[in-house]
Protein backbone atom coordinates (compact mmCIF):
# COMPACT_ATOMS: atom_id res chain seq x y z
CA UNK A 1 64.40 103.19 137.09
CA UNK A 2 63.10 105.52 140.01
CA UNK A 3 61.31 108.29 140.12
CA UNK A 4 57.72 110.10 140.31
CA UNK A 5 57.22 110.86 136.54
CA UNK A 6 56.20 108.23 133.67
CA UNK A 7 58.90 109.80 131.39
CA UNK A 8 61.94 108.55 132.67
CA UNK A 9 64.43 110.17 130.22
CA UNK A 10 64.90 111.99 126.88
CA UNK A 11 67.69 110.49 123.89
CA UNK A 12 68.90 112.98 121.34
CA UNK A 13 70.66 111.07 118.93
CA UNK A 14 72.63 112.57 116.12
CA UNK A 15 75.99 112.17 113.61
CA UNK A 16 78.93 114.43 114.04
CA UNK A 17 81.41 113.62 111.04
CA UNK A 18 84.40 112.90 112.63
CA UNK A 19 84.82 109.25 110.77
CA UNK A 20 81.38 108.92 110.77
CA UNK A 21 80.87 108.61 114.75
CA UNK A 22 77.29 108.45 115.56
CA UNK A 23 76.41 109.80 118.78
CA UNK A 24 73.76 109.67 121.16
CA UNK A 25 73.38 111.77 124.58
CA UNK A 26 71.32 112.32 127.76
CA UNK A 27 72.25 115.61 129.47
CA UNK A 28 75.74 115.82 129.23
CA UNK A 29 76.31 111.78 128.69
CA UNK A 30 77.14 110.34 125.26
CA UNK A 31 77.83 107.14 123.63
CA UNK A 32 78.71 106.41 120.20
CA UNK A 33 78.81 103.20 117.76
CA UNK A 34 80.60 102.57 115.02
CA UNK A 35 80.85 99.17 113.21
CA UNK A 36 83.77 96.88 112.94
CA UNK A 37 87.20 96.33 113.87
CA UNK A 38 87.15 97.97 117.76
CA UNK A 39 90.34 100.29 117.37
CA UNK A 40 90.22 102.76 120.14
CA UNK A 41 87.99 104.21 123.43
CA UNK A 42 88.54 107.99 124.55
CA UNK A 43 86.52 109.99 127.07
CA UNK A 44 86.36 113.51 128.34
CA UNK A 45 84.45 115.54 130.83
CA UNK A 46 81.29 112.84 131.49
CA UNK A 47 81.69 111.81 127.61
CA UNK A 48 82.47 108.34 126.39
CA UNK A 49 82.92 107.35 122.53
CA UNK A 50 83.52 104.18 121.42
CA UNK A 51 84.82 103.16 117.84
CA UNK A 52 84.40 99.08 117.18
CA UNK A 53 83.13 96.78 115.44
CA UNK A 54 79.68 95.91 116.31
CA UNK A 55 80.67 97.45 119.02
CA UNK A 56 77.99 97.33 122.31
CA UNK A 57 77.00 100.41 124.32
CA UNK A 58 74.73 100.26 127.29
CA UNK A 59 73.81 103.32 128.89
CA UNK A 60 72.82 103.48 132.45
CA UNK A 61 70.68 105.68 134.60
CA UNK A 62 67.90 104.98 137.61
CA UNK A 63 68.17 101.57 137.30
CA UNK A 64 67.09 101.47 133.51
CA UNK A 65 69.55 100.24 130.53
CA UNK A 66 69.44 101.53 126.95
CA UNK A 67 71.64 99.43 124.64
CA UNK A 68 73.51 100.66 121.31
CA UNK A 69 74.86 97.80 118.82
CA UNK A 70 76.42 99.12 115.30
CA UNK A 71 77.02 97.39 112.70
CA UNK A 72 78.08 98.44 108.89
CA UNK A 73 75.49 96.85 105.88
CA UNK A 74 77.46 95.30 104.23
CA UNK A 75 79.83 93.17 106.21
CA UNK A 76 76.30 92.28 108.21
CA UNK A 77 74.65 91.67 104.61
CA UNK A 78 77.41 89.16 103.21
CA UNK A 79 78.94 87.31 106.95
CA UNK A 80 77.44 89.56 110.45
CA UNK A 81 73.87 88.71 110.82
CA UNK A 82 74.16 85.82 113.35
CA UNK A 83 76.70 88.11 114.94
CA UNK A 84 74.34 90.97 114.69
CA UNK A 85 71.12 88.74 116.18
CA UNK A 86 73.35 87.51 119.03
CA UNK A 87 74.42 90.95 119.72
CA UNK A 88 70.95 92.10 120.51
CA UNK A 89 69.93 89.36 122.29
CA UNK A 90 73.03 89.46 124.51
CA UNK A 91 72.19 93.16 125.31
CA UNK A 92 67.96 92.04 126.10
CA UNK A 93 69.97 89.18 128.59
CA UNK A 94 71.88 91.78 129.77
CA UNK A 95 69.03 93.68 131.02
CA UNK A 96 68.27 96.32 128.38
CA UNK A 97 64.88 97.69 128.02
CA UNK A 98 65.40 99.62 124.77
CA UNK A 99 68.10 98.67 122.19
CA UNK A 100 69.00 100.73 119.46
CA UNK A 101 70.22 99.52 116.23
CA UNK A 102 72.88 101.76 114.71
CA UNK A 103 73.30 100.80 110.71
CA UNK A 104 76.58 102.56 108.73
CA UNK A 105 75.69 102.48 105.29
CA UNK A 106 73.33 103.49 102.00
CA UNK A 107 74.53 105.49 99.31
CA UNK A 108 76.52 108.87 100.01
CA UNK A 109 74.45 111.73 98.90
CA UNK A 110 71.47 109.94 97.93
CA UNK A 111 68.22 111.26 99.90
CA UNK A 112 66.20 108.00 99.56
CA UNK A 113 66.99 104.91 101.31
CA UNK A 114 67.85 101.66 99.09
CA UNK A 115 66.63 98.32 99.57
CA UNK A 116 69.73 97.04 101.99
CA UNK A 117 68.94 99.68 104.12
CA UNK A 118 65.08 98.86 104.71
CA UNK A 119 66.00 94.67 104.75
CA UNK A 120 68.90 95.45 107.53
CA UNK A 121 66.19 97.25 109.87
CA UNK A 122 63.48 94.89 109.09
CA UNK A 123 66.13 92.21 110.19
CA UNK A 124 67.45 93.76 113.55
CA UNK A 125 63.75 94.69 114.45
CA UNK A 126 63.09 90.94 114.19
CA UNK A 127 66.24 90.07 116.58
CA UNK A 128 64.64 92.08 118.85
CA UNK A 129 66.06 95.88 118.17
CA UNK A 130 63.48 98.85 119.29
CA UNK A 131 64.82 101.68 117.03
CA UNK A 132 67.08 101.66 114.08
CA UNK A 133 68.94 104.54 112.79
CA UNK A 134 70.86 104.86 110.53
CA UNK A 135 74.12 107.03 109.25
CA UNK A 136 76.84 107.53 106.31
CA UNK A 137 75.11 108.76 103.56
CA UNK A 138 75.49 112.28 105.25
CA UNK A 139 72.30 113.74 104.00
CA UNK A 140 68.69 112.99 105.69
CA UNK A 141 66.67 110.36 104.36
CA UNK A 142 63.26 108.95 104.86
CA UNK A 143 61.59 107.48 108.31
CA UNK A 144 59.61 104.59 108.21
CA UNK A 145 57.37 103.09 110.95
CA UNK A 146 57.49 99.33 111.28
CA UNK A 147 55.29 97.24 113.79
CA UNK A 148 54.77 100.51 115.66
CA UNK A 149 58.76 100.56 115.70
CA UNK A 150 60.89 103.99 114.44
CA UNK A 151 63.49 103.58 111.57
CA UNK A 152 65.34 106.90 110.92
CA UNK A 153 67.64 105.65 107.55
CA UNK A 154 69.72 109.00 107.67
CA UNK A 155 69.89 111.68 109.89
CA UNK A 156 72.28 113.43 107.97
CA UNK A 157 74.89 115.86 109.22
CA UNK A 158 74.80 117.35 112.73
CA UNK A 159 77.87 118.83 112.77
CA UNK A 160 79.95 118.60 109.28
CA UNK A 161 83.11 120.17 107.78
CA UNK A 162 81.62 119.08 104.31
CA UNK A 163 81.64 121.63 101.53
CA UNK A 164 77.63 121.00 99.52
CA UNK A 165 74.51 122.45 100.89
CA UNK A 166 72.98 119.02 101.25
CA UNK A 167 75.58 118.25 103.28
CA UNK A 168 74.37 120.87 105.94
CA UNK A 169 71.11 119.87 106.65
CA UNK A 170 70.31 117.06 109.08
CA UNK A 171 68.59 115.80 111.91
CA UNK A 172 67.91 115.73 115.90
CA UNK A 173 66.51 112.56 116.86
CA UNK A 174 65.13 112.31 120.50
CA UNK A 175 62.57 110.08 122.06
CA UNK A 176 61.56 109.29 125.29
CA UNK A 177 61.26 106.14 127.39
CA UNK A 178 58.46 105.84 129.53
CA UNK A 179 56.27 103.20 131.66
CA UNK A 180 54.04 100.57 128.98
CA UNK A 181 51.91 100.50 132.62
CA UNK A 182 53.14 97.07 132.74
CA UNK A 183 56.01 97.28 135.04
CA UNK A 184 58.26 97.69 131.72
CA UNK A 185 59.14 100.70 129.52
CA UNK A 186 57.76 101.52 125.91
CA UNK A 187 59.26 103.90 123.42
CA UNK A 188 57.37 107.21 123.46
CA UNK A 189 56.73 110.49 121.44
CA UNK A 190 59.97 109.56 118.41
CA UNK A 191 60.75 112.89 117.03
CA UNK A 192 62.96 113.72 114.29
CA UNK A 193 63.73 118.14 113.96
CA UNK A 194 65.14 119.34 110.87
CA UNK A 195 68.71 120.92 111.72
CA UNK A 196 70.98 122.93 109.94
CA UNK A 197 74.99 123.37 110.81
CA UNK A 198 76.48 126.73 109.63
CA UNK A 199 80.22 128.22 109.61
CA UNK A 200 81.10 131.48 108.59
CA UNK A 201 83.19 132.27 105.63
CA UNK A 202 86.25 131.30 107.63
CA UNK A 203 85.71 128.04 108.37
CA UNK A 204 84.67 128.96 111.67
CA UNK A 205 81.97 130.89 114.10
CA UNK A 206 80.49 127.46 113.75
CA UNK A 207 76.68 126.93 115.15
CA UNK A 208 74.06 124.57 114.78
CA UNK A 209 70.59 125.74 114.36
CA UNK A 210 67.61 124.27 114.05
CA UNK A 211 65.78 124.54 110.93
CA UNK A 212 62.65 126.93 111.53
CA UNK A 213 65.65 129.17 113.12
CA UNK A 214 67.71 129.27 110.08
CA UNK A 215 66.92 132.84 108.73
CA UNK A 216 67.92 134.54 105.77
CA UNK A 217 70.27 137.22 107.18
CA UNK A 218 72.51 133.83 108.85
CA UNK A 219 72.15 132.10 105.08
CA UNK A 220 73.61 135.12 103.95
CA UNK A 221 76.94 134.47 105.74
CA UNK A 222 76.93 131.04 105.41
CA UNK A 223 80.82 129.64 104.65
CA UNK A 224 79.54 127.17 102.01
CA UNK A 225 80.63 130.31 100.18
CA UNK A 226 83.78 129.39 100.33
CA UNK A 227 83.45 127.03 97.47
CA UNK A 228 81.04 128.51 95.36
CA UNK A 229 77.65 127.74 97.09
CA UNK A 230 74.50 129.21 98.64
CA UNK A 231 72.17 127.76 101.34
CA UNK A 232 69.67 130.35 101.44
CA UNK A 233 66.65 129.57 104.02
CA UNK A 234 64.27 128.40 101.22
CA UNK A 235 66.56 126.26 99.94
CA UNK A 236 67.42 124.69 103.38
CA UNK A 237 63.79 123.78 103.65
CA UNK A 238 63.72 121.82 100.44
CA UNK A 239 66.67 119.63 101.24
C-alpha cells in the first residue's frame, strides 16, 4: 500500500438478497461470498461476484490485500472446519493483511444470534480471521467485540424484495484499514449504520435510505402496503 495518509481505504459491506449474495465494495469495486458448491462467476462494469463454496476473494489495491472466505454453519459445524482453518491461513500465506470471515446462517427472522453463530466466529477468529459477518437470517442482529476483533451476526437486508417490515431494515458495515505504526495494517473505526430499503406501492421507485433519513412522509408510501403492512419511522427505529 502507497500513499501519504494512514487510512488507506474504506469497506462498506452489506447483503443484497439475490440468493443471499453478500457483498462488499470499495468505490465502485465489489466482491461477494457465498458458501459451497462454486456454481458460477459474472462481472459487469468494474464489479465482480462470486457464488462458491467457501469460495476465496482477495481484493487488491496499493499494494495491500483484503481477503473474503464464506462458508455456510452448518456444513462447517458437522465436516468444513479444517477446510475453513486452511482457507484462512492460505489467504494470510497469500499475503492478506485483513481477512474477513463471511458466515451464511442463524435462524431466519430471529433478531438474536444463537449459539452456532457466536462458536463459528469464535472459531474463524482463532484461525486467524479479522472480522466476521455474518448473513441469512435477513433481519439485523447483535455485534459483539471479541479480542478487540468485530463480529456483525446479521446485517440484515440492504436491498430486499421481501414483503415484512423487519425485513426492511438492515445494515451498512464499513471500516477502515490503516497503519498499526508497525509497518503492518490494523482494523480501524468498525461502524455499523442502521439502513432502511423502501419501494413504492408498485414494487418499484426503489431507494435505500439510511435510517435517521427515513421520515414519516416516505413511511407513508412505503410498498410494504402492498400486503397489508406499515413501516412507519418509529417503528423502523425499534426493529
Amino acid at each position: 500500500m502507497t500513499g501519504s495518509h494512514n487510512t488507506y481505504y474504506r469497506i462498506s459491506v452489506y447483503q443484497i438478497v439475490f440468493d443471499d449474495f453478500f457483498i462488499t465494495s470499495e468505490a465502485s469495486w465489489f466482491a461477494a461470498c457465498y458458501p459451497f458448491q462454486a456454481r458460477f462467476r459474472f462481472q459487469f462494469e468494474k464489479a465482480v461476484v462470486v457464488n462458491g463454496a467457501g469460495g476465496l476473494v482477495v481484493y487488491e489495491k496499493d499494494g495491500g490485500k483484503i481477503g473474503f472466505v464464506g462458508a455456510e454453519i452448518t456444513f462447517w459445524y458437522y465436516s468444513h472446519r479444517n477446510l475453513l482453518r486452511s482457507q484462512i491461513e492460505q489467504l494470510k500465506a497469500d499475503g492478506c493483511q485483513v481477512v474477513v470471515a463471511v458466515m451464511h446462517g442463524g435462524i431466519e427472522y430471529a433478531t438474536r444470534h444463537e449459539k452456532a453463530q457466536r462458536l463459528f466466529a469464535e472459531s474463524a477468529m482463532e484461525y486467524g480471521a479479522d472480522i466476521v459477518i455474518g448473513h441469512h437470517p435477513h433481519v439485523l442482529q447483535g455485534i459483539d467485540v471479541m479480542n478487540g476483533k468485530t463480529v456483525c451476526y446479521s446485517l440484515g437486508n440492504f436491498v430486499s424484495g421481501m414483503a415484512a417490515p423487519i425485513n426492511q431494515v438492515g445494515g451498512l458495515f464499513t471500516f477502515s484499514v490503516v497503519s498499526d505504526g508497525k509497518g503492518g495494517v490494523k482494523i480501524d473505526k468498525p461502524l455499523l449504520t442502521p439502513t432502511v430499503f423502501y419501494y413504492g406501492p408498485n414494487w418499484f421507485n426503489t431507494h435505500v435510505y439510511l435510517l435517521e433519513d427515513y421520515t414519516g412522509d416516505i413511511a407513508a408510501s412505503h410498498g410494504v402496503s402492498i400486503n397489508g403492512y406499515t413501516l412507519s419511522a418509529d417503528a423502523a427505529k425499534k426493529i
